[in-house]
Protein backbone atom coordinates (compact mmCIF):
# COMPACT_ATOMS: atom_id res chain seq x y z
CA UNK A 1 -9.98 -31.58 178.52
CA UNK A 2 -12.67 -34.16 177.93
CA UNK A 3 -12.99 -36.08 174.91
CA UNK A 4 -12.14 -33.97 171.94
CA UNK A 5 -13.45 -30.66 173.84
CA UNK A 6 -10.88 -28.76 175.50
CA UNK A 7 -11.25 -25.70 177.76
CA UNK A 8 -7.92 -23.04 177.67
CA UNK A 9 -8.13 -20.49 179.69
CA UNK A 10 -5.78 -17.04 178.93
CA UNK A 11 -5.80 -13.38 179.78
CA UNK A 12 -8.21 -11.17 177.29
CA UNK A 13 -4.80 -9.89 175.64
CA UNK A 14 -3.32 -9.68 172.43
CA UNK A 15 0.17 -10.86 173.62
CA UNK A 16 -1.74 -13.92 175.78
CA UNK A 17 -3.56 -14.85 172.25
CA UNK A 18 -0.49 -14.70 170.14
CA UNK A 19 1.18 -16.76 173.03
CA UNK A 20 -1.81 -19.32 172.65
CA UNK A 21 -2.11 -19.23 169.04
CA UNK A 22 1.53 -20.31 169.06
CA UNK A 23 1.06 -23.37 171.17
CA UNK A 24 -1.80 -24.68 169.38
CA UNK A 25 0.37 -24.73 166.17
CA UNK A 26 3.62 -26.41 168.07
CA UNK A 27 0.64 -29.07 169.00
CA UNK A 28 -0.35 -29.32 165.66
CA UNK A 29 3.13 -29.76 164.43
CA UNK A 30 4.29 -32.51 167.03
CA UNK A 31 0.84 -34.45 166.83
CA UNK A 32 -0.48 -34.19 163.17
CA UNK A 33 -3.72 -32.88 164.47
CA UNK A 34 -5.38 -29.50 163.46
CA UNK A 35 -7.69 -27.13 165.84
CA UNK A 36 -10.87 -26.61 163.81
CA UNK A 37 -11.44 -23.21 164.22
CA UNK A 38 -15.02 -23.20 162.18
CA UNK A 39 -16.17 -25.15 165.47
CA UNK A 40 -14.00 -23.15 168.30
CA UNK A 41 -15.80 -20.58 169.99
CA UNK A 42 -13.97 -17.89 172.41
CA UNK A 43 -15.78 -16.83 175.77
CA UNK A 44 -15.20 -13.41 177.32
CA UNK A 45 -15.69 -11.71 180.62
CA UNK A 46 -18.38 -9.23 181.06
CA UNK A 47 -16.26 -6.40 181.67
CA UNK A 48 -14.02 -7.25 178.81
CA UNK A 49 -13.58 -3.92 175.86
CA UNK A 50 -15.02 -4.62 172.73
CA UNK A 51 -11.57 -3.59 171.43
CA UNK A 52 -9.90 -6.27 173.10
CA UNK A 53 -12.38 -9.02 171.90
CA UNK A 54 -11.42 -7.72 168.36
CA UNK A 55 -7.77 -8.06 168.84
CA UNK A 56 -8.46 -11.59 170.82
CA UNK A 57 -10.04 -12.60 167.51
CA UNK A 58 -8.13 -11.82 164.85
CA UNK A 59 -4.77 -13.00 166.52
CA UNK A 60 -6.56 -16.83 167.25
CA UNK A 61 -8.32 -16.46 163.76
CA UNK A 62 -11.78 -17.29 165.64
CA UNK A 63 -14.74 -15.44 164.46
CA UNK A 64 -17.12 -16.73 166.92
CA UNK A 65 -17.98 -15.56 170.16
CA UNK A 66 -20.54 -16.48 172.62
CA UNK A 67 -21.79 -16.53 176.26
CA UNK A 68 -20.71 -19.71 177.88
CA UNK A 69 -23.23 -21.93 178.37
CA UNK A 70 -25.21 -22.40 181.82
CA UNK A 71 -23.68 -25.82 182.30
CA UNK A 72 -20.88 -28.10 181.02
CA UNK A 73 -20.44 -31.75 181.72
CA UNK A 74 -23.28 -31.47 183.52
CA UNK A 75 -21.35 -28.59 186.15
CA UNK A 76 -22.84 -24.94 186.31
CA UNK A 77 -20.22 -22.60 183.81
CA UNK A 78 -20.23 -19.66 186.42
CA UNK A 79 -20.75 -20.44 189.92
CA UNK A 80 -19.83 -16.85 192.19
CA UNK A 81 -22.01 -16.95 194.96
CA UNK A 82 -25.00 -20.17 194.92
CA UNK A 83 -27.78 -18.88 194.86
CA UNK A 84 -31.34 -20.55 194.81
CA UNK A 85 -31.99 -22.17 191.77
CA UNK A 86 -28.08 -22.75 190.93
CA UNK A 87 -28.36 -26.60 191.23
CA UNK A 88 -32.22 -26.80 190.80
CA UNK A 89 -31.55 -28.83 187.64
CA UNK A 90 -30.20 -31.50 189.78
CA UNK A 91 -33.33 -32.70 191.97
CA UNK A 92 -35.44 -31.86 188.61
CA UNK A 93 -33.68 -34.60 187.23
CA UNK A 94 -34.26 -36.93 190.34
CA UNK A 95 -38.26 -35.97 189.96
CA UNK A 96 -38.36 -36.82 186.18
CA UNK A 97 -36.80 -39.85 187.04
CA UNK A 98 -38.82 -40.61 189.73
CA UNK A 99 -42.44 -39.53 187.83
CA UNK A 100 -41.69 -41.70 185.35
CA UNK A 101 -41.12 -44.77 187.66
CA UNK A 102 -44.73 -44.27 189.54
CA UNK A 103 -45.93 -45.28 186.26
CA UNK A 104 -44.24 -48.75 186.34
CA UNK A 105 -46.29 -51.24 189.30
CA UNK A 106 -42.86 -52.02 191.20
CA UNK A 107 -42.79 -53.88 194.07
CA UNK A 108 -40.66 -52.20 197.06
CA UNK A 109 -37.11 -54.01 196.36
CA UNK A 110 -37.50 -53.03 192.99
CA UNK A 111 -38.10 -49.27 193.63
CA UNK A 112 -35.23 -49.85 195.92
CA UNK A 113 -33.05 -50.63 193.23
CA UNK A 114 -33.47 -48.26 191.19
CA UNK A 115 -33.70 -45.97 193.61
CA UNK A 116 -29.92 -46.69 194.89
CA UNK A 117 -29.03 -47.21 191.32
CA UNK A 118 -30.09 -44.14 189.18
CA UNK A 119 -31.61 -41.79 191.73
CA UNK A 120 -29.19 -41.36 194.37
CA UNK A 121 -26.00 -41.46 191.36
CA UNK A 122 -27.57 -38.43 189.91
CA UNK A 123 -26.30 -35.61 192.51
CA UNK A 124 -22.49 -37.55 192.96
CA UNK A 125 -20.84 -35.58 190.59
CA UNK A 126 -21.97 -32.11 191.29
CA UNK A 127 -21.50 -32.63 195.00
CA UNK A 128 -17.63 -33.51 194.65
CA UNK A 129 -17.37 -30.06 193.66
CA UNK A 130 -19.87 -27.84 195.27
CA UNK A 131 -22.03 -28.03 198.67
CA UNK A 132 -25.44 -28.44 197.48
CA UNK A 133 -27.56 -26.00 199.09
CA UNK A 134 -29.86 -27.94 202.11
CA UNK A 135 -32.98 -26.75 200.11
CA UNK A 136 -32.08 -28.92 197.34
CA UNK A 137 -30.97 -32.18 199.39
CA UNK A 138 -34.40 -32.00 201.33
CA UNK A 139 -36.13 -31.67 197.26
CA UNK A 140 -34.39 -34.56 196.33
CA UNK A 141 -34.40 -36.53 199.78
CA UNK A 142 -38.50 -36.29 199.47
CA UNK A 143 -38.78 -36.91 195.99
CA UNK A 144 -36.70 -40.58 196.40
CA UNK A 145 -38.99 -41.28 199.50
CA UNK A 146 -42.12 -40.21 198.32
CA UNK A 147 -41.39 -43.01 195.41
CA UNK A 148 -39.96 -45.44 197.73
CA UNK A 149 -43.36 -45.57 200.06
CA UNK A 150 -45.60 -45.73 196.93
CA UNK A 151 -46.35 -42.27 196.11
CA UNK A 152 -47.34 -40.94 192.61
CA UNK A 153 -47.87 -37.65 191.38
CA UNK A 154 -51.75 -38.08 191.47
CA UNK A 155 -51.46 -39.68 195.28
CA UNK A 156 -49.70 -39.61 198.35
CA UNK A 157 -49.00 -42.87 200.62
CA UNK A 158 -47.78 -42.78 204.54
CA UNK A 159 -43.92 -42.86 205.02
CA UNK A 160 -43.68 -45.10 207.78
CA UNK A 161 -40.42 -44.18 208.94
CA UNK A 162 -38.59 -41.28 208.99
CA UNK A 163 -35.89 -40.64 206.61
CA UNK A 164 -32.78 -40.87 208.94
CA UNK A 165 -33.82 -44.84 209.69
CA UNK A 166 -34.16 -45.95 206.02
CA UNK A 167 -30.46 -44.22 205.67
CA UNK A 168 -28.91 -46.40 208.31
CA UNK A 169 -26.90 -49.38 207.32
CA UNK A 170 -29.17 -52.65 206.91
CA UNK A 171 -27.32 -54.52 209.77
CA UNK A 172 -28.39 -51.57 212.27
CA UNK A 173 -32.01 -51.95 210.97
CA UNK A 174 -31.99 -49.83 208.20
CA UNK A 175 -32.44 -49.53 204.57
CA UNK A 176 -28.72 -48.58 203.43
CA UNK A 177 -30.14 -45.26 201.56
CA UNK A 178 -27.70 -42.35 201.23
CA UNK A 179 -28.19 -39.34 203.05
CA UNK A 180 -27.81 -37.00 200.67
CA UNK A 181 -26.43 -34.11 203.23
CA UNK A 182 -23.91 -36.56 204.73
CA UNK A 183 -22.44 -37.77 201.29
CA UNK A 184 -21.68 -34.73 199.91
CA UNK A 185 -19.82 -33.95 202.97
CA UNK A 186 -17.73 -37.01 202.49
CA UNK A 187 -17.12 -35.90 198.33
CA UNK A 188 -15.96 -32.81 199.54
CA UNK A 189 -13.72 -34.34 201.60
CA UNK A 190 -12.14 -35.95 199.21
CA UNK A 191 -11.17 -33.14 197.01
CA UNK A 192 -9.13 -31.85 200.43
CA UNK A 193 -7.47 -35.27 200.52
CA UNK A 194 -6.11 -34.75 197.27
CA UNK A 195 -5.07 -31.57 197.93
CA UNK A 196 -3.04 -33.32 200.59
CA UNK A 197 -1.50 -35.89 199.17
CA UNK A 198 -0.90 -34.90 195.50
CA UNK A 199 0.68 -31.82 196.08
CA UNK A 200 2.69 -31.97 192.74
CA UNK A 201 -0.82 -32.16 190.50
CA UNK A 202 -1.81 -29.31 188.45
CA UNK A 203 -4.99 -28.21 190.34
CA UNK A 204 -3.18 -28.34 193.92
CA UNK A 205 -0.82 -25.66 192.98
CA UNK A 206 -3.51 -23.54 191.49
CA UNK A 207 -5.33 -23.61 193.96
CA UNK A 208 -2.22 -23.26 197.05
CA UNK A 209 -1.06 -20.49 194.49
CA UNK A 210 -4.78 -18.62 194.83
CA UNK A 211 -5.60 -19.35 198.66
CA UNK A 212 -2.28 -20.43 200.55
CA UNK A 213 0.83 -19.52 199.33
CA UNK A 214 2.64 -19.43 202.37
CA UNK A 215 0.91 -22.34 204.04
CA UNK A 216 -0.92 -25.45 203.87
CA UNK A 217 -4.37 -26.91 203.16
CA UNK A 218 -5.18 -27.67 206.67
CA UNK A 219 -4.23 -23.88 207.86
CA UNK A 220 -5.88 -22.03 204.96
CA UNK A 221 -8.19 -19.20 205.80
CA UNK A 222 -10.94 -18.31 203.84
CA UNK A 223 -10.63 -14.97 201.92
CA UNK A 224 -13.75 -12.88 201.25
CA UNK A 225 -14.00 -13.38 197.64
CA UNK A 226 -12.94 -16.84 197.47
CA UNK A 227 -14.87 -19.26 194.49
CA UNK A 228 -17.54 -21.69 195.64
CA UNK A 229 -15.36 -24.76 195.12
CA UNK A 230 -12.62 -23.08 197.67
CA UNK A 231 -15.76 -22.59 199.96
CA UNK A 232 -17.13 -26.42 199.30
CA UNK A 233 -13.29 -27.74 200.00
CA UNK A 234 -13.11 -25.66 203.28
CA UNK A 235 -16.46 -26.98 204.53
CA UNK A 236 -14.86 -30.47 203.99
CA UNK A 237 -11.77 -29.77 205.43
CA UNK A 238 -13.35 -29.42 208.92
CA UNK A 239 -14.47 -33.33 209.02
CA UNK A 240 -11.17 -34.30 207.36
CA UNK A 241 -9.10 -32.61 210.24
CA UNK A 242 -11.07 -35.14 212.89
CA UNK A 243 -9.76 -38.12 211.21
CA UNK A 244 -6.28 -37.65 209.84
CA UNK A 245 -3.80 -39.07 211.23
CA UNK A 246 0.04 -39.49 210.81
CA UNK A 247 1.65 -42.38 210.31
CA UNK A 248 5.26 -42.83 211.65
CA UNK A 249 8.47 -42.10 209.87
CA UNK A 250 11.47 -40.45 211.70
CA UNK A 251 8.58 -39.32 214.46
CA UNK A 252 10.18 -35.90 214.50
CA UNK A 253 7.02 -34.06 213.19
CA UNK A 254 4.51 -35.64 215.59
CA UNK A 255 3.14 -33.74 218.64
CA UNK A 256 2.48 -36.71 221.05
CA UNK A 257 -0.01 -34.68 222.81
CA UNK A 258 -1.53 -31.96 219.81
CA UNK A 259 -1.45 -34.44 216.66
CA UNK A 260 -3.61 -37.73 215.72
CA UNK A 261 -0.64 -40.60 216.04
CA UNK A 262 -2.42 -43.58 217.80
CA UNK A 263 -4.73 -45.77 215.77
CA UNK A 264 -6.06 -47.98 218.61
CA UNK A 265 -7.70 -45.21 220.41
CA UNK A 266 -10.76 -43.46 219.97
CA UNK A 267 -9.70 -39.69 220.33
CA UNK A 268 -6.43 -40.89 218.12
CA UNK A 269 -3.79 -39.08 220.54
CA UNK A 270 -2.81 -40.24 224.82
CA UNK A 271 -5.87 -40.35 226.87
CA UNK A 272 -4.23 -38.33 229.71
CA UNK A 273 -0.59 -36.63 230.32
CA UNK A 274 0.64 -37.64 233.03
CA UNK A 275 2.92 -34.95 235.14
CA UNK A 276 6.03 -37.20 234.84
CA UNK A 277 5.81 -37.13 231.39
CA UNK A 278 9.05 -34.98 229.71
CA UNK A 279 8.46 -36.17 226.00
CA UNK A 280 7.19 -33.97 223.59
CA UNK A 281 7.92 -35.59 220.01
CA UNK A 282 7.81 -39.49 218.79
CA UNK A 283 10.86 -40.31 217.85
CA UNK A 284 12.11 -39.40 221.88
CA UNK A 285 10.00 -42.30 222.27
CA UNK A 286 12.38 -44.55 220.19
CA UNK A 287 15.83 -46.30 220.90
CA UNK A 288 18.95 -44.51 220.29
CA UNK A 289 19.71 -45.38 216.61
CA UNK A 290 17.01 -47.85 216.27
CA UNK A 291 13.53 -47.96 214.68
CA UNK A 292 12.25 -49.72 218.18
CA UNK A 293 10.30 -48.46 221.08
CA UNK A 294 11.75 -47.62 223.94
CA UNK A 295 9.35 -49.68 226.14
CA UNK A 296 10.39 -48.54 229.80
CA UNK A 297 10.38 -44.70 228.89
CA UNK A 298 6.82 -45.39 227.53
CA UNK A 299 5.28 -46.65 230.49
CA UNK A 300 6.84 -44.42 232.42
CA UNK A 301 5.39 -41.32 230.36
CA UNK A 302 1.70 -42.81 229.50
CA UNK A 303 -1.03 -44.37 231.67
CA UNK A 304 -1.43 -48.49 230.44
CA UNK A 305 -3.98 -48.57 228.50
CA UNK A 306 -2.56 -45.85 226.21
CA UNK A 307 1.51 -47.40 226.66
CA UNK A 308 -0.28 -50.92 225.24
CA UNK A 309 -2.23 -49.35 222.18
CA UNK A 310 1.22 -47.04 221.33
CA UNK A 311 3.26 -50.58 221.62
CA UNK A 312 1.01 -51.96 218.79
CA UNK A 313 2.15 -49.48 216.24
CA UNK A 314 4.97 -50.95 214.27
CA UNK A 315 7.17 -47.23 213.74
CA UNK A 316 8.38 -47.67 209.70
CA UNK A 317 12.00 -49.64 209.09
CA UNK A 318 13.01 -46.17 207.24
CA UNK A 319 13.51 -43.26 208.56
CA UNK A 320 11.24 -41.20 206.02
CA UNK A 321 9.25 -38.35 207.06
CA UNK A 322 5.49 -39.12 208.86
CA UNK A 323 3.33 -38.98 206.40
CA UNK A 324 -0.70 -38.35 207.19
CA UNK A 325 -3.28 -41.54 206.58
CA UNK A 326 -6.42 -41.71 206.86
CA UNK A 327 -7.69 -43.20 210.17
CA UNK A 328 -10.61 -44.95 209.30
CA UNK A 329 -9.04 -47.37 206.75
CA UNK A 330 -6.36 -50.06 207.33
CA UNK A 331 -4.16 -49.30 204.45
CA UNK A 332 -4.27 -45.27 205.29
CA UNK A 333 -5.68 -44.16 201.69
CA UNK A 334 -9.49 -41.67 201.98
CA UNK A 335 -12.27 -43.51 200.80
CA UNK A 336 -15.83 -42.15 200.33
CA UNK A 337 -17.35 -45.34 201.72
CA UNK A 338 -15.71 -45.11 205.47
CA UNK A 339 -15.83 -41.30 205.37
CA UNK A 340 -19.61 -41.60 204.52
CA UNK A 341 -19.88 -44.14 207.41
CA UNK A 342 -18.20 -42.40 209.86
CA UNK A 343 -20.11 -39.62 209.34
CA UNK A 344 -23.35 -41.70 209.46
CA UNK A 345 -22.30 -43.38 212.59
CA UNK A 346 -21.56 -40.33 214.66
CA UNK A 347 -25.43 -38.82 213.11
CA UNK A 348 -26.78 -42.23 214.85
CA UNK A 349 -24.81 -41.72 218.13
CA UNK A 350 -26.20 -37.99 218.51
CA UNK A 351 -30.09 -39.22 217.51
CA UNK A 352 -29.94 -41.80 219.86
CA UNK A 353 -28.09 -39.78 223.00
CA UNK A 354 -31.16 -37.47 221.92
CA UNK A 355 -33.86 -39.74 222.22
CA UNK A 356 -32.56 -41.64 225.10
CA UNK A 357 -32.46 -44.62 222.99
CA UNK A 358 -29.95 -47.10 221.61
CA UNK A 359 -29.21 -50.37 219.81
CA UNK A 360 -28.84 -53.17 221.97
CA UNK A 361 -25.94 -55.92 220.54
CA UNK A 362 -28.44 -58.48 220.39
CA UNK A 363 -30.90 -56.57 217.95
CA UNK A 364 -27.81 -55.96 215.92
CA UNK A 365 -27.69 -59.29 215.42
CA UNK A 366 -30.77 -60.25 213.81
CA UNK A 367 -30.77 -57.13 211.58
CA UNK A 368 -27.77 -58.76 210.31
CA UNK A 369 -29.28 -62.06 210.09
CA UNK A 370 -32.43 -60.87 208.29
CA UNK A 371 -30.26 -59.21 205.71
CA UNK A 372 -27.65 -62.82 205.15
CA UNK A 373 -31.43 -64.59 205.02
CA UNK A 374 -31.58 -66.16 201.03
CA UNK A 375 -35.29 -65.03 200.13
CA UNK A 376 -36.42 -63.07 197.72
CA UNK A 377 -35.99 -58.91 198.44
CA UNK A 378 -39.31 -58.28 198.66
CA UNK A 379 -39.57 -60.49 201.03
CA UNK A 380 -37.25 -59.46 202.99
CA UNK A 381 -38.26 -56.17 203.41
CA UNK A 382 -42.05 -57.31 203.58
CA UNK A 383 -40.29 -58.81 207.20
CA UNK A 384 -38.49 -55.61 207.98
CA UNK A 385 -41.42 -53.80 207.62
CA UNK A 386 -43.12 -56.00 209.95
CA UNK A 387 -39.99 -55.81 212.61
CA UNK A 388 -40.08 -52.24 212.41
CA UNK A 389 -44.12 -52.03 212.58
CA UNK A 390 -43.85 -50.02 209.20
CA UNK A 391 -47.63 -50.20 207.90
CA UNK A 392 -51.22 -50.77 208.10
CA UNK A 393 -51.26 -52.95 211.52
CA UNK A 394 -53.36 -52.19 214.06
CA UNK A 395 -51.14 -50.14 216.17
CA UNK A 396 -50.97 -48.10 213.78
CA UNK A 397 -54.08 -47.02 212.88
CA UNK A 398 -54.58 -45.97 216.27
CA UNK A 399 -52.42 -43.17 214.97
CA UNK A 400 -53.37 -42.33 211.28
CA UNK A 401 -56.41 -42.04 209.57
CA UNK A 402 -56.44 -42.54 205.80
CA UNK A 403 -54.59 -39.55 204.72
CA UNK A 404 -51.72 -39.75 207.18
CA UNK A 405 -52.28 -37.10 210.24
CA UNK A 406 -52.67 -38.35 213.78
CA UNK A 407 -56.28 -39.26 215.16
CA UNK A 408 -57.49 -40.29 218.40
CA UNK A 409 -60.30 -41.93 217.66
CA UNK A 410 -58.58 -45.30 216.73
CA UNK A 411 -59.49 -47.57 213.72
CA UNK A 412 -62.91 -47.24 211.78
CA UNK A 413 -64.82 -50.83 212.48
């Protein structure tokens, strides 16, 4: 339901449209309100008898009928399987936005802004639900940074850095754009979260109804014809798995050595088992009839370093069931923000264990200086250009010509 629209979905029946036709008057009844029917429209299935559209008809008293349009609150109608041009609408949006920006003589912050602002919001609410294809993150990825470096649709201007720098955080030398590939990764994450924790809403038992019956979100198998937003949750749930964790209760569901229980540690379960170690669950950790640790079994069953992080957890003053959190927030509850920067971070790691390279402490440091420095934007990033040797210096023109491809023969006097 959005606004005064409202989608009901029903078998293509008579006794489904009698059963609907019923409930719309008990609504109009207990609210006062009336169902325009000169402005309702029903929507069948291909395969659905021209018989049964007649009888759908006359029982809701609706004489028009319709193909559902190709998108609705800006979300394609019919989604099976995606294929190419599915969410092409999205990065044209991002290029008419973009073409008519070049237009405008902004300096960078200001293309900046608006970039962060408009460009990058236009794909967030498709890619809560779907997984954009890569095809179409790349489109809009190059459309933002063509604008970003200066480019127009009559010209073309040198990107100076790749893509993956300007999408690190500004305190590890970057420009704090999304990756587009990354974020919806961390959308789609979220939708499993909720599927989690708000296991009484509406959509959670549709969709348990539909996929797992029997089981739970984190065990689900994909079926061969499941819907593309079952798919999209799936390829979320993967990440999610890494960095749940449970938070203690009684401790009786908690595999010390199988399930994420430690918060202090990096792999988020003991380090090593140790061959004197007899405990399999948390609450054998705990005092007979108390909520406290049971410090000498502990240090008996884990090696220091891992006895001194599980000592730090504070087990809850109730004995309620463990419930899961989410590891990479303090109070527990999935947020975008840290997903998308946990996901960024481990990207960084990988690039740099690939290219033999990484960020020193002290360069941190002055990347986070330059961005607490109170000057103007453009000024700023006139300086982080400079740091990063982003532009026409002489370096540099060792290795472009003009038009952007390497050349040997150095600068033109």
């Amino acid at each position: 339901m959005f606004a005064d629209d409202c989608l009901v979905f029903t078998q293509a029946t008579r006794r489904s449209a009698d059963k609907l036709a019923l409930i719309l008057e008990d609504y109009h009844k207990g609210s006062g309100q009336l169902v325009n029917k000169g402005k309702s429209v029903v929507f069948f299935s291909e395969n659905c008898e021209d018989e049964v559209k007649l009888e759908v008809m006359d029982s809701l008293q609706i004489t028009t009928t319709e193909a559902l349009g190709e998108r609705y609150l800006g979300l394609p109608t019919a989604v099976g399987q995606v294929a190419d041009g599915t969410f092409s609408y999205v990065a044209d949006r991002i290029c008419s936005f973009v073409n008519g920006w070049s237009e405008k003589d902004l300096s960078c912050a200001a293309r900046e802004v608006l970039v962060k602002a408009n460009a990058q919001a236009v794909p967030t609410y498709p890619m809560s639900c779907f997984k954009l294809p890569v095809d179409v993150c790349k489109r809009m990825t190059s459309y933002i940074s063509n604008y970003w470096w200066g480019s127009a649709v009559d010209s073309h201007k040198i990107h100076w850095q790749r893509w993956s720098k300007l999408t690190c955080p500004k305190g590890e030398g970057g420009m704090g754009f999304r990756d587009l590939t990354l974020f919806n990764k961390a959308l789609l994450e979220k939708q499993g979260w909720r599927l989690l924790t708000r296991r009484r809403a509406l959509c959670t038992r549709v969709i348990k109804g539909k996929y797992y019956p029997h089981g739970d979100f984190l065990t689900a198998t994909r079926k061969k014809k499941s819907s593309e937003t079952w798919r999209a949750m799936l390829h979320g749930r993967e990440i999610l798995k890494k960095r749940l964790i449970k938070r203690i209760g009684s401790g009786n569901s908690i595999d010390i050595w199988g399930d994420n229980w430690i918060q202090g540690i990096i792999t988020l379960k003991p380090r090593v088992r140790l061959e004197e170690a007899t405990v399999t669950r948390v609450s054998e950790l705990m005092q007979p009839n108390s909520r406290s640790w049971n410090e000498q079994l502990i240090y008996t069953s884990f090696i220091r370093m891992d006895a001194g992080e599980i000592l730090k957890l504070k087990p809850s003053t109730q004995s309620h069931e463990d419930v899961l959190a989410w590891a990479w927030e303090r109070h527990g509850t999935y947020s975008v923000r840290s997903a998308y920067r946990a996901l960024k971070a481990e990207e960084n790691i990988s690039l740099q264990q690939h290219e033999g390279s990484a960020m020193d402490s002290n360069e941190s440091y002055w990347w986070k200086v330059l961005c607490k420095m109170k000057i103007l934007p453009k000024v700023r990033i006139f300086w982080w250009r400079v740091l990063h040797n982003s532009g026409p210096s002489f370096p540099t023109c060792k290795l472009y010509d003009g038009t952007g491809p390497p050349n040997s023969r150095g600068p033109k006097n």
